[in-house]
N, C-alpha and C. Protein backbone atom coordinates (compact mmCIF):
# COMPACT_ATOMS: atom_id res chain seq x y z
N UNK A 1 0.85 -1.19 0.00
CA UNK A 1 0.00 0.00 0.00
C UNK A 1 0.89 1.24 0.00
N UNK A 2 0.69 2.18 -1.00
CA UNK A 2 1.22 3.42 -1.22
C UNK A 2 0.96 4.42 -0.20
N UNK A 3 1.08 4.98 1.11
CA UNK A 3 0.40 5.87 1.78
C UNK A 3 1.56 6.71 1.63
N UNK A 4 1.35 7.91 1.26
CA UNK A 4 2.17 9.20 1.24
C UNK A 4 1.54 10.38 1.82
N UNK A 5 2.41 11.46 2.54
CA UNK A 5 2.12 12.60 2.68
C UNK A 5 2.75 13.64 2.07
N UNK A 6 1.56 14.69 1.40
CA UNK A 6 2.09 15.75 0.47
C UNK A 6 1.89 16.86 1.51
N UNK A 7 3.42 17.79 1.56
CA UNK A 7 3.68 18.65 2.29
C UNK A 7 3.88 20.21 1.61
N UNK A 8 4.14 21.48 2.22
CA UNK A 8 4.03 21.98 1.34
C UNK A 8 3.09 23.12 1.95
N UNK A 9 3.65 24.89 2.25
CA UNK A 9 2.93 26.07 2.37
C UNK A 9 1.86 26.21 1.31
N UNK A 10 1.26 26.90 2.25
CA UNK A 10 -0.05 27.02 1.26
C UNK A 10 0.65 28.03 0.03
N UNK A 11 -0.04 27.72 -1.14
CA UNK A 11 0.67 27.97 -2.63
C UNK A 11 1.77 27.15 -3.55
N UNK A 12 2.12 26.28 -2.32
CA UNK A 12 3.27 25.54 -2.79
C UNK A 12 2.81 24.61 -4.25
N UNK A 13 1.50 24.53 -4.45
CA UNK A 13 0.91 23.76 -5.41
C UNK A 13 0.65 21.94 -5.13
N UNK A 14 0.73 22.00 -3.59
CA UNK A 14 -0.05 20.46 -3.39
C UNK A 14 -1.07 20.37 -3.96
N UNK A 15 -2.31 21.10 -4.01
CA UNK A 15 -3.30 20.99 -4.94
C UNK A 15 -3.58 20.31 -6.44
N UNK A 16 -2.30 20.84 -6.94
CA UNK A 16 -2.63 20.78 -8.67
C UNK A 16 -1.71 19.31 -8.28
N UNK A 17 -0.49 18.98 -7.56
CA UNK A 17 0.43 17.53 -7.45
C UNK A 17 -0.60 16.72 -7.12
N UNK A 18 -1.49 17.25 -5.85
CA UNK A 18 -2.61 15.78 -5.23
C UNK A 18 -2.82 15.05 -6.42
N UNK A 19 -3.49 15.99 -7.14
CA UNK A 19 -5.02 15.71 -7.88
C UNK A 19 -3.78 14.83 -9.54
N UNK A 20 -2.87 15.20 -9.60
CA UNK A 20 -1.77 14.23 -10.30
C UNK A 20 -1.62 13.10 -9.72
N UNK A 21 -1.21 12.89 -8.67
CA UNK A 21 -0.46 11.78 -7.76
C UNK A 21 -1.61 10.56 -7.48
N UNK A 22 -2.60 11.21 -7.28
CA UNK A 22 -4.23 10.72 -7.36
C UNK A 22 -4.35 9.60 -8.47
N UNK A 23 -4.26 10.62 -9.66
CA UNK A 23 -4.93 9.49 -10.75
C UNK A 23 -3.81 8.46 -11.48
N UNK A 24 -2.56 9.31 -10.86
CA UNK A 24 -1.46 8.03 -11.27
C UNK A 24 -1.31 7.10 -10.77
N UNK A 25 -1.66 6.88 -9.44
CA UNK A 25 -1.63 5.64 -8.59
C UNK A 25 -2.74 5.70 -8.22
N UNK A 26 -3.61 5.55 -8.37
CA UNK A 26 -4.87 5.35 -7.70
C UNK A 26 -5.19 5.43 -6.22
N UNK A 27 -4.95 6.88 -5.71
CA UNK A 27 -4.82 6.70 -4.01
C UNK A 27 -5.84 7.39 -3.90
N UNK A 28 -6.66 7.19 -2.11
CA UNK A 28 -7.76 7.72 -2.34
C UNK A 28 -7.35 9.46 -1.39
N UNK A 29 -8.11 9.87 -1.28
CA UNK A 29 -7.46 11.84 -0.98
C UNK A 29 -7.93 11.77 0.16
N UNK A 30 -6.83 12.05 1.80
CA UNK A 30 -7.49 12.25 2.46
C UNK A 30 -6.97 13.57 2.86
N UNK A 31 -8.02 14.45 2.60
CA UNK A 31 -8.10 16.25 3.45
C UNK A 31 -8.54 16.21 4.63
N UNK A 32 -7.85 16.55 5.69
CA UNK A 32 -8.44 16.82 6.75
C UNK A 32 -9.90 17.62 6.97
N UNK A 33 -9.75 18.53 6.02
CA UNK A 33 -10.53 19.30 5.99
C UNK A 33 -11.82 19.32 5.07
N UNK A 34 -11.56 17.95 4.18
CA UNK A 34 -12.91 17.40 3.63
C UNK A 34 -13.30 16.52 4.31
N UNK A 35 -12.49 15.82 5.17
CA UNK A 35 -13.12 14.83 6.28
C UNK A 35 -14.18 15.73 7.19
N UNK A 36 -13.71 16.40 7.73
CA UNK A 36 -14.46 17.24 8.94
C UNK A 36 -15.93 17.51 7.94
N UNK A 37 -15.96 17.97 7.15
CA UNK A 37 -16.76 18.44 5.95
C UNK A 37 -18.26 17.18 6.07
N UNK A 38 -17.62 16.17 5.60
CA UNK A 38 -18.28 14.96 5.05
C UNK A 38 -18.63 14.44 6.54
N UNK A 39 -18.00 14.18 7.33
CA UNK A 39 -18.36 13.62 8.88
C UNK A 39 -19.59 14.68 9.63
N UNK A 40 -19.46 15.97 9.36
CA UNK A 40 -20.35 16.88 9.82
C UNK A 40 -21.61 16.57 8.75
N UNK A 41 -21.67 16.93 7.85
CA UNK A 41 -22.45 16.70 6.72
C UNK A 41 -23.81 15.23 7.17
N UNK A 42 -22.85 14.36 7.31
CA UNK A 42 -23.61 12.95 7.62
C UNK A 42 -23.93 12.63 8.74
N UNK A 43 -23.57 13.61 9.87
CA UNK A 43 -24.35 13.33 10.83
C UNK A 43 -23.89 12.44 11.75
N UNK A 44 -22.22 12.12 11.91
CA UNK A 44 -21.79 11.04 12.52
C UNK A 44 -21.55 11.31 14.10
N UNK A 45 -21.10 10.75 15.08
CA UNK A 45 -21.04 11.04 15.85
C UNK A 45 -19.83 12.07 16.17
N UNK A 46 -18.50 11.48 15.68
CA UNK A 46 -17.40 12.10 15.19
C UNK A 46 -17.47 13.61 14.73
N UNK A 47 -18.75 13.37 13.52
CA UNK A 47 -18.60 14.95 12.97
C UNK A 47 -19.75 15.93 14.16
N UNK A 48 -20.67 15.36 14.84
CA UNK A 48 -21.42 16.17 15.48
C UNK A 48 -20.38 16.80 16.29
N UNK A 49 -19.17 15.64 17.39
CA UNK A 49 -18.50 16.18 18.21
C UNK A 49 -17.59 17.28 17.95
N UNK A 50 -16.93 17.18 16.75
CA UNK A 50 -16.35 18.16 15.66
C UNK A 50 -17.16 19.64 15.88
N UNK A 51 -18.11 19.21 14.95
CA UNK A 51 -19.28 20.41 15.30
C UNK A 51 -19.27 21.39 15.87
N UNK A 52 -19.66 20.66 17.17
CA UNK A 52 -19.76 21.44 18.48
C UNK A 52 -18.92 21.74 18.89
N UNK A 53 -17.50 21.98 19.11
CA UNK A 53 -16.35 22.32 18.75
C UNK A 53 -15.88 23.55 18.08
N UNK A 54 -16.11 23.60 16.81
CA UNK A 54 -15.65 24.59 15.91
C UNK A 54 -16.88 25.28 16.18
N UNK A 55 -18.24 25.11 16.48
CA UNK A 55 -18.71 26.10 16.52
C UNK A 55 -18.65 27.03 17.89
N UNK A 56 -17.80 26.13 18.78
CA UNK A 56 -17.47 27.31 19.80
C UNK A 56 -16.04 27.78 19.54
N UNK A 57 -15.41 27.36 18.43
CA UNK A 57 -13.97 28.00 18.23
C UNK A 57 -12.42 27.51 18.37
N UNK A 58 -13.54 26.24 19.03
CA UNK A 58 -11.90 25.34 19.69
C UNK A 58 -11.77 24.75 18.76
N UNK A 59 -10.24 24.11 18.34
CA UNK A 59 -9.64 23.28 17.24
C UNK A 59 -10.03 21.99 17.83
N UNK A 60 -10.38 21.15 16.67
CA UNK A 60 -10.94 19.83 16.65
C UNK A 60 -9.69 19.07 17.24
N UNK A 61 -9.97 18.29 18.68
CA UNK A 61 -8.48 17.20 19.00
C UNK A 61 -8.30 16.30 17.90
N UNK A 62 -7.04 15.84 18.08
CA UNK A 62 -5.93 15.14 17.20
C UNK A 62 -7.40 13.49 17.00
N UNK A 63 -7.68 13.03 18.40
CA UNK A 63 -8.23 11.70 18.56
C UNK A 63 -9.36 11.33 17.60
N UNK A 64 -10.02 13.16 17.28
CA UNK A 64 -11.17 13.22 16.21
C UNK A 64 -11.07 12.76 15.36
N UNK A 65 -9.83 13.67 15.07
CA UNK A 65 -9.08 13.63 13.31
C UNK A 65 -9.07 12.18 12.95
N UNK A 66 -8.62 11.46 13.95
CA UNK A 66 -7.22 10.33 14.21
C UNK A 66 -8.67 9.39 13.64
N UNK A 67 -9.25 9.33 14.93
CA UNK A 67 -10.91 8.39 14.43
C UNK A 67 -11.44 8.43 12.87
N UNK A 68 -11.62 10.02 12.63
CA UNK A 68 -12.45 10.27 11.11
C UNK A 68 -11.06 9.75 9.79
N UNK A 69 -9.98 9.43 10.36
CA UNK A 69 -8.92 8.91 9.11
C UNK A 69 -9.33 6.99 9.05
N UNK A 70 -9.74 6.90 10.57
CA UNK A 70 -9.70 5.62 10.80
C UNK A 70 -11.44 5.05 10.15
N UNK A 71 -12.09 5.76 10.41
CA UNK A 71 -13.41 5.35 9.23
C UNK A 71 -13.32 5.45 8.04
N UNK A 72 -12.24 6.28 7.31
CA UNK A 72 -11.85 5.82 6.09
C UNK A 72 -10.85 5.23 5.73
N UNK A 73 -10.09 4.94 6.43
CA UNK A 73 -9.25 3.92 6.07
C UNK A 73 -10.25 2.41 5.94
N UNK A 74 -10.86 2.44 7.38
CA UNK A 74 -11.81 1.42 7.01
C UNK A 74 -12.81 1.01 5.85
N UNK A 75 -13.23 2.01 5.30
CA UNK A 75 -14.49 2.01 4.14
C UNK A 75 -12.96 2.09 2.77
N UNK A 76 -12.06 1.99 2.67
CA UNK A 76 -11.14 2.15 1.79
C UNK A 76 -10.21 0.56 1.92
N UNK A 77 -10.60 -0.11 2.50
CA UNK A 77 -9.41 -1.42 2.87
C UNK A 77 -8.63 -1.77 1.33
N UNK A 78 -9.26 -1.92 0.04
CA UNK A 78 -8.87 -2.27 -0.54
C UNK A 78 -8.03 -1.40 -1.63
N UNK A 79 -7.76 -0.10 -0.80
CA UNK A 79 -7.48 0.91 -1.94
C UNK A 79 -5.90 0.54 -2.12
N UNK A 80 -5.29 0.87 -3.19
CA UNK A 80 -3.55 1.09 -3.33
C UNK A 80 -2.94 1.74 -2.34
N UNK A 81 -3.94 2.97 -1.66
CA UNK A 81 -3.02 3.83 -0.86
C UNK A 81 -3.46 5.13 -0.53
N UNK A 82 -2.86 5.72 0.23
CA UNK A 82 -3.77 7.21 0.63
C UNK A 82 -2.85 8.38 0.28
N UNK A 83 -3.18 9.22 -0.11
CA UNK A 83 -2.00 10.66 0.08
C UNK A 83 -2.79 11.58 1.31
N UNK A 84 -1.92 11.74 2.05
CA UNK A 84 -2.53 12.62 3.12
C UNK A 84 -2.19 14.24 3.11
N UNK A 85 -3.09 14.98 2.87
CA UNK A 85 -2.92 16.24 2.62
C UNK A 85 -3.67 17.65 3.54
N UNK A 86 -2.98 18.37 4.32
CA UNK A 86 -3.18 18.98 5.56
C UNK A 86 -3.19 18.40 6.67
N UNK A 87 -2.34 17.04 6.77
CA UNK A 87 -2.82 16.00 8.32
C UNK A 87 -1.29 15.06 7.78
N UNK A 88 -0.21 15.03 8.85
CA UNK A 88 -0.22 15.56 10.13
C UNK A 88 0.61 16.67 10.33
N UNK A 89 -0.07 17.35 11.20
CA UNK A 89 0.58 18.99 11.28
C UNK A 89 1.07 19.05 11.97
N UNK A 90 1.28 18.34 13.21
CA UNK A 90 2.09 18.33 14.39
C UNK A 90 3.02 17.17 14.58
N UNK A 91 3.89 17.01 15.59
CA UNK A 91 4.67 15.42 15.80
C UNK A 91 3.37 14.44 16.06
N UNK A 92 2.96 14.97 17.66
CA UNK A 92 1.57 13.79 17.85
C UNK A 92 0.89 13.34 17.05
N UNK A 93 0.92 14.73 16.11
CA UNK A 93 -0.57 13.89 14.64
C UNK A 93 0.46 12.69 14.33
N UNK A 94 1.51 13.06 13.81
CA UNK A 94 2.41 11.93 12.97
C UNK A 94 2.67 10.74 13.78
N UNK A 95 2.48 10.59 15.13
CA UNK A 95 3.02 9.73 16.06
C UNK A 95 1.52 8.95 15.54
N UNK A 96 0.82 9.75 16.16
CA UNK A 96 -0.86 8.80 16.14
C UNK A 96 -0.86 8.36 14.76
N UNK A 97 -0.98 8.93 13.76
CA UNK A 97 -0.83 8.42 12.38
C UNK A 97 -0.23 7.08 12.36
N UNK A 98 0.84 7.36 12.93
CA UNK A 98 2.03 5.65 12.48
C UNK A 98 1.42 4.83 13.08
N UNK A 99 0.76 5.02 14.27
CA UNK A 99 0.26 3.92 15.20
C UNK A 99 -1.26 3.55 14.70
N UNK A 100 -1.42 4.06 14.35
CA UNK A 100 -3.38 3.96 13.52
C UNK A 100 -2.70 3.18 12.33
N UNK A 101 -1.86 3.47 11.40
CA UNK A 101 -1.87 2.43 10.16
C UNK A 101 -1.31 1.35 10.64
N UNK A 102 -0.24 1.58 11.78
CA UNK A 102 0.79 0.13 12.23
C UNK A 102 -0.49 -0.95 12.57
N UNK A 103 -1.44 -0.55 13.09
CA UNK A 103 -2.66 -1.36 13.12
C UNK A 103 -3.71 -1.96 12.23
N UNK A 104 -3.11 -1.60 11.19
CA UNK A 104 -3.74 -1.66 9.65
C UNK A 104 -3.05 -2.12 8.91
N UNK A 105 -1.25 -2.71 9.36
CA UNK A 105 -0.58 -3.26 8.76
C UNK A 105 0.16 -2.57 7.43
N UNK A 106 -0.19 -1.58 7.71
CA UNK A 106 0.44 -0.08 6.67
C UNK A 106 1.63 0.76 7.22
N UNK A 107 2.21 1.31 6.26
CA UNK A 107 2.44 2.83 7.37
C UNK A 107 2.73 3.92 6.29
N UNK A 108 3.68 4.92 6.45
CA UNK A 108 3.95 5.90 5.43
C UNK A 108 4.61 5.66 4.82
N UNK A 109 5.49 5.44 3.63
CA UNK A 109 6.09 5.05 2.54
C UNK A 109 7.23 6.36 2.33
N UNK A 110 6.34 7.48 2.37
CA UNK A 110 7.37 8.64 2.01
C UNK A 110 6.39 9.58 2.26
N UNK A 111 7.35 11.00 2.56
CA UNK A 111 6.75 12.28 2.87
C UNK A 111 7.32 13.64 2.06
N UNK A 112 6.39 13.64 1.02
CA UNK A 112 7.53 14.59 -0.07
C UNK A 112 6.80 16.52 0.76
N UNK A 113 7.83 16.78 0.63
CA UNK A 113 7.50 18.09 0.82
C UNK A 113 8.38 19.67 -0.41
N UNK A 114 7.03 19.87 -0.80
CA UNK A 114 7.07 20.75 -2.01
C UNK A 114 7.99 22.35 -1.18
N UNK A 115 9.04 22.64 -1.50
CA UNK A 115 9.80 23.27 -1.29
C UNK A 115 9.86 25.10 -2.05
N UNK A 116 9.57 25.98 -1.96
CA UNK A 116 8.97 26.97 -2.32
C UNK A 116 9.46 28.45 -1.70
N UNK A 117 9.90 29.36 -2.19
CA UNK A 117 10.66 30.17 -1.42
C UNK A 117 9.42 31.57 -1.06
N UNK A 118 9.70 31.90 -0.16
CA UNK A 118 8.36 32.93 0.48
C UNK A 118 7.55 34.35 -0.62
N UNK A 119 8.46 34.38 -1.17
CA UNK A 119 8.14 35.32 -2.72
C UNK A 119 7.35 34.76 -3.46
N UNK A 120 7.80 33.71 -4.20
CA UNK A 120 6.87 33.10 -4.60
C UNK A 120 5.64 32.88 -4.11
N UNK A 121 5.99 32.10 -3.16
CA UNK A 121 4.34 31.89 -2.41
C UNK A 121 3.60 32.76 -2.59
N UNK A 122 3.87 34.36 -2.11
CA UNK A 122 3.36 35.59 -1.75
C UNK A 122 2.41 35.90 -3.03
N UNK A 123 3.11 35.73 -4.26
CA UNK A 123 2.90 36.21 -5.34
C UNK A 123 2.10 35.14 -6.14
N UNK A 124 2.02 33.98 -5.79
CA UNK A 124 1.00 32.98 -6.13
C UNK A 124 -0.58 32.75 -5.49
N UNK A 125 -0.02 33.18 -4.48
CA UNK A 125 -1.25 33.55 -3.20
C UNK A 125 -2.16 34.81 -3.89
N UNK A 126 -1.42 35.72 -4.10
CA UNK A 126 -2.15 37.17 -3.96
C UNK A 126 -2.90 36.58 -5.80
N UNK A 127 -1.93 36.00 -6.63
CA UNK A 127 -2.74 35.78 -7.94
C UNK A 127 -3.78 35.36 -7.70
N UNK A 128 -3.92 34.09 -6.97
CA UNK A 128 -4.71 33.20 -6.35
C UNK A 128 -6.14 34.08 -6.10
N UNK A 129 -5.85 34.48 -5.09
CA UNK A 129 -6.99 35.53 -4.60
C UNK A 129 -7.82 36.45 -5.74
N UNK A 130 -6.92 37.30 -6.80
CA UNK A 130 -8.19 37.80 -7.39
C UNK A 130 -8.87 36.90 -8.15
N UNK A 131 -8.75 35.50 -8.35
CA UNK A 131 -9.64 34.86 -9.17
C UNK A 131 -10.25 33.71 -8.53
N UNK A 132 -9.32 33.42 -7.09
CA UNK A 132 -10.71 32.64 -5.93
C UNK A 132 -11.78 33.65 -4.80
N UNK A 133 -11.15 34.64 -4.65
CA UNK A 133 -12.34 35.47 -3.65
C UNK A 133 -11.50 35.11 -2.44
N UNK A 134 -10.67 34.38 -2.09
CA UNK A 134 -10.61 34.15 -1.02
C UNK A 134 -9.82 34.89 -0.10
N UNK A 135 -10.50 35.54 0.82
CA UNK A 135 -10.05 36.76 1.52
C UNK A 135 -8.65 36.66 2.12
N UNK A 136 -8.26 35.40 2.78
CA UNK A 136 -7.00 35.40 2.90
C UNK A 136 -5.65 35.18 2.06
N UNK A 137 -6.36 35.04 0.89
CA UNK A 137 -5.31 35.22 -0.42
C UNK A 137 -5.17 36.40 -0.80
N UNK A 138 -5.76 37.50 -0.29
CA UNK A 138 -5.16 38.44 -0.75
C UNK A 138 -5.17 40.03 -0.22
N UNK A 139 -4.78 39.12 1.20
CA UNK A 139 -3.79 40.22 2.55
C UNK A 139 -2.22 39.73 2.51
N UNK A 140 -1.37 40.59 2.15
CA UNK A 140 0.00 40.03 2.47
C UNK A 140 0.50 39.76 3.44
N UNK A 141 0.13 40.75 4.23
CA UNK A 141 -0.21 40.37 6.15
C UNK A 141 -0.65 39.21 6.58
N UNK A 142 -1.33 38.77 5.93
CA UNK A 142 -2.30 37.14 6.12
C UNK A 142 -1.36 36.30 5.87
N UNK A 143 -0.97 36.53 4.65
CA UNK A 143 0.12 35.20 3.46
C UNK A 143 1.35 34.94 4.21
N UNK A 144 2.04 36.47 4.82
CA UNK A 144 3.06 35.91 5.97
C UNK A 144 3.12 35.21 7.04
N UNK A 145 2.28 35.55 7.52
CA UNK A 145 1.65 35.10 9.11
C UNK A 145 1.32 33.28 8.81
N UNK A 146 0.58 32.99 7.57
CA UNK A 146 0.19 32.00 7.21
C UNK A 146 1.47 31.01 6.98
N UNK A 147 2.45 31.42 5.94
CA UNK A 147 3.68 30.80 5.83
C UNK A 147 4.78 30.85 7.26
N UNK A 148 4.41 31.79 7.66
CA UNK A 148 5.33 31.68 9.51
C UNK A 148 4.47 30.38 10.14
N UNK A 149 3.31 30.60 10.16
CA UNK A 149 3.18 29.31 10.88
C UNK A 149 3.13 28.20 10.23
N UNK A 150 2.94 27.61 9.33
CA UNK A 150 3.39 26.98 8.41
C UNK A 150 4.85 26.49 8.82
N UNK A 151 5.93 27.58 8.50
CA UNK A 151 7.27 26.62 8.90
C UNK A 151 7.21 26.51 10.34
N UNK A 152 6.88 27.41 10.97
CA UNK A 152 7.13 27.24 12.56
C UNK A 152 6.57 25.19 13.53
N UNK A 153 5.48 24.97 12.62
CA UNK A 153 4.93 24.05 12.93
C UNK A 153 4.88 22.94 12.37
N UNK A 154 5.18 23.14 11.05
CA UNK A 154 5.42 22.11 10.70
C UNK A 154 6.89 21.21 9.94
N UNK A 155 7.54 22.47 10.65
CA UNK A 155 9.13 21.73 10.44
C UNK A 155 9.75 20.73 10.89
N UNK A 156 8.83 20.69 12.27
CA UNK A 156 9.33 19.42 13.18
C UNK A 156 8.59 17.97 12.73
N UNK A 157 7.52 18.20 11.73
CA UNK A 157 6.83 17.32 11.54
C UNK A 157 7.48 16.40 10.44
N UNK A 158 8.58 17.17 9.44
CA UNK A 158 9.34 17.12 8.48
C UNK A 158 10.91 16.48 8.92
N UNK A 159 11.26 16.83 10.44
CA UNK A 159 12.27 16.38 11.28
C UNK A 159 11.75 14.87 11.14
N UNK A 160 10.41 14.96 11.62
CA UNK A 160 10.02 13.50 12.47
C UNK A 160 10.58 12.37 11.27
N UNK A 161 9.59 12.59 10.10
CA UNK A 161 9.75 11.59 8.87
C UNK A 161 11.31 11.57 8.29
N UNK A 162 12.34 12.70 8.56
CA UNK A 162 13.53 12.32 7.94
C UNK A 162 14.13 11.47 9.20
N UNK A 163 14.07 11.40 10.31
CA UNK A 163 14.85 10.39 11.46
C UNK A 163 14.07 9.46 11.00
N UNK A 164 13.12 9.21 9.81
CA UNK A 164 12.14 7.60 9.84
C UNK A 164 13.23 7.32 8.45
N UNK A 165 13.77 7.97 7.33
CA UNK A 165 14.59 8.31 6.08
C UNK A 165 13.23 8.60 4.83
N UNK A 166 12.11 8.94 5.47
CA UNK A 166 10.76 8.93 4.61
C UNK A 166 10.98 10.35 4.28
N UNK A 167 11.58 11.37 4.15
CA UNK A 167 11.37 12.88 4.10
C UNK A 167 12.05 13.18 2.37
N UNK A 168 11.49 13.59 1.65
CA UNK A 168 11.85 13.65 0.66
C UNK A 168 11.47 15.40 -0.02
N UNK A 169 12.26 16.87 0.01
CA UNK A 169 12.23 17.72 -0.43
C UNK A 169 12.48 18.08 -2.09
N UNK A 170 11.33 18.57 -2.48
CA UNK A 170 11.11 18.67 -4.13
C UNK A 170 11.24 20.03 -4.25
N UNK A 171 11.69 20.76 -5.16
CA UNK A 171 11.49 21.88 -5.61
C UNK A 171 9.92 22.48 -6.28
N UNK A 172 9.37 23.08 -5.51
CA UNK A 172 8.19 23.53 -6.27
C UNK A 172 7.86 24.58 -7.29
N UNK A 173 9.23 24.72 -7.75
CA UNK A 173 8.99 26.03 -8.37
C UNK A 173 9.50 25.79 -10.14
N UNK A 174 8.77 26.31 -11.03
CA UNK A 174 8.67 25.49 -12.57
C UNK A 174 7.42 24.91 -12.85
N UNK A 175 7.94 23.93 -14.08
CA UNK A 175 7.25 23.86 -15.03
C UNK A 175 6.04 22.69 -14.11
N UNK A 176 4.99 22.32 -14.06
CA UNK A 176 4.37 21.61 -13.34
C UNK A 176 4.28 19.95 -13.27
N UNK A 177 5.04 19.57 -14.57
CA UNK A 177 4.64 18.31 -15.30
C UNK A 177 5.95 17.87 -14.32
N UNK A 178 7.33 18.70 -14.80
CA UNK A 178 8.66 18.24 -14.25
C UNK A 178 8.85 18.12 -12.34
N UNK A 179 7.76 18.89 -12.21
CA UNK A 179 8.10 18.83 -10.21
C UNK A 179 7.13 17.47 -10.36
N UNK A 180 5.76 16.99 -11.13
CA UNK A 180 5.10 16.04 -10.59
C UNK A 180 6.26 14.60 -11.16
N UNK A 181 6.97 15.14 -11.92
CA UNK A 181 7.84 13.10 -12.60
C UNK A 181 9.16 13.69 -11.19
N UNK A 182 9.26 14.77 -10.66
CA UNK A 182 10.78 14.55 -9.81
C UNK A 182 9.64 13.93 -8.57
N UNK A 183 8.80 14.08 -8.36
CA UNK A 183 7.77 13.49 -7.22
C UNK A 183 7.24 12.03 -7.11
N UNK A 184 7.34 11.45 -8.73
CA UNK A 184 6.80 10.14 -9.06
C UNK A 184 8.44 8.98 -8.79
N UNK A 185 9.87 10.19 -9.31
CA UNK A 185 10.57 9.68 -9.02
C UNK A 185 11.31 8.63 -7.71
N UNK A 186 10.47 10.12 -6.99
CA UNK A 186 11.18 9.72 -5.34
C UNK A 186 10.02 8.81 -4.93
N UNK A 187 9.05 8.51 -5.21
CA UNK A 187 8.11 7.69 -4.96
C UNK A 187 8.58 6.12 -5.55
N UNK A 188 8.75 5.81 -6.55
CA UNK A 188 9.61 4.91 -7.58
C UNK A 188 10.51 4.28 -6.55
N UNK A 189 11.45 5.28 -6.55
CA UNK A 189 12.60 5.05 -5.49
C UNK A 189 12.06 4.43 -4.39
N UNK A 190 11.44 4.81 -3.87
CA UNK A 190 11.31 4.34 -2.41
C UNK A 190 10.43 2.78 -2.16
N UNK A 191 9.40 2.81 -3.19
CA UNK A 191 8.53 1.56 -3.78
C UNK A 191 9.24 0.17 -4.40
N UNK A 192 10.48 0.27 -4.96
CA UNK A 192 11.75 -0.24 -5.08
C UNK A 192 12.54 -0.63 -4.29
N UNK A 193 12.62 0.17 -3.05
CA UNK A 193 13.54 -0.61 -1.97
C UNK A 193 12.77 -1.10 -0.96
N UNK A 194 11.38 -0.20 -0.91
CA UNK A 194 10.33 -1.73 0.02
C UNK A 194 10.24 -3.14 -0.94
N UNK A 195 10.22 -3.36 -2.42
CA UNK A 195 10.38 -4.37 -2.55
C UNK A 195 11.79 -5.28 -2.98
N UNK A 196 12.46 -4.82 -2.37
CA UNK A 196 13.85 -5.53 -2.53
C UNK A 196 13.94 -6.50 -0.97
């Protein structure tokens, strides 16, 4: 089973790689943030507790998350593999992660993280914004603050997977086709020496 995590500041273009990486291997997409979506939506117990939660402001615990990955992993048993995208953001997420698939007889394979220098971002973001609406695409004040926490938090998460040798840094910046084959590469690679 292929399970990967796509890493990567917002703008870095995980988006346009997922939705590549997706139909080349057949993995199924898990967003944290379409989980919460779909679990609220249906009425689960998970998403009610969620719910009630965000609607008083507090961030949803890790155990939520951890559960709503674990009902789809379950309804997915037979898939090739997952790419995990916005999850895990912290060490604990990544700790709980390993221990939720180690129980599933899985684990992470590799953790590519799309590499992107803060200009860029800035200037992909703010494009971004006049043609999504989306208000925080296009405060520069926002876009910094957003990429500060971004590295601040999730660098250690990037520590965790290179002491595992799963950490794999891509250049995100170019032509789009060439960052997704240097991404299929290191994937190759690594799919190659699990089966040796």
């Amino acid at each position: 089973m292929l399970n990967l995590v796509l890493f990567g500041p917002p703008g870095a273009g995980k988006g346009t790689q997922s939705e590549k990486l997706i139909a080349q291997y057949q993995l199924v997409h898990l967003s944290t943030g379409d989980l919460l979506r779909s679990e609220i939506r249906g009425g689960t117990e998970l998403g009610l507790r969620a719910k009630m939660l965000m609607d008083q402001g507090i961030l949803v615990p890790d155990e939520v998350v951890i559960g709503m990955i674990e009902n789809k992993l379950k309804e997915n048993e037979s898939a090739a593999g997952f790419i995990f995208d916005g999850f895990p953001r912290t060490v604990p997420q990544a700790e709980a992660l390993d221990e939720l698939l180690a129980l599933h007889n899985t684990q992470i394979k590799v953790m590519v993280a799309l590499v992107v220098d803060e200009d860029e971002l800035t200037k992909r973001l703010l494009i971004r914004g006049q043609s999504s609406g989306r208000p925080d695409d296009q405060n520069e004040a926002l876009i910094h603050r957003r990429i500060k926490e971004y590295n601040d938090k999730t660098a250690p998460v990037a520590n965790y997977y290179e002491s595992q040798g799963k950490f794999k840094a891509i250049g995100g910046i170019g032509n789009i086709e060439e960052i997704f084959q240097a991404i299929c590469a290191e994937i190759e690679t690594v799919t190659a020496n699990v089966r040796q």
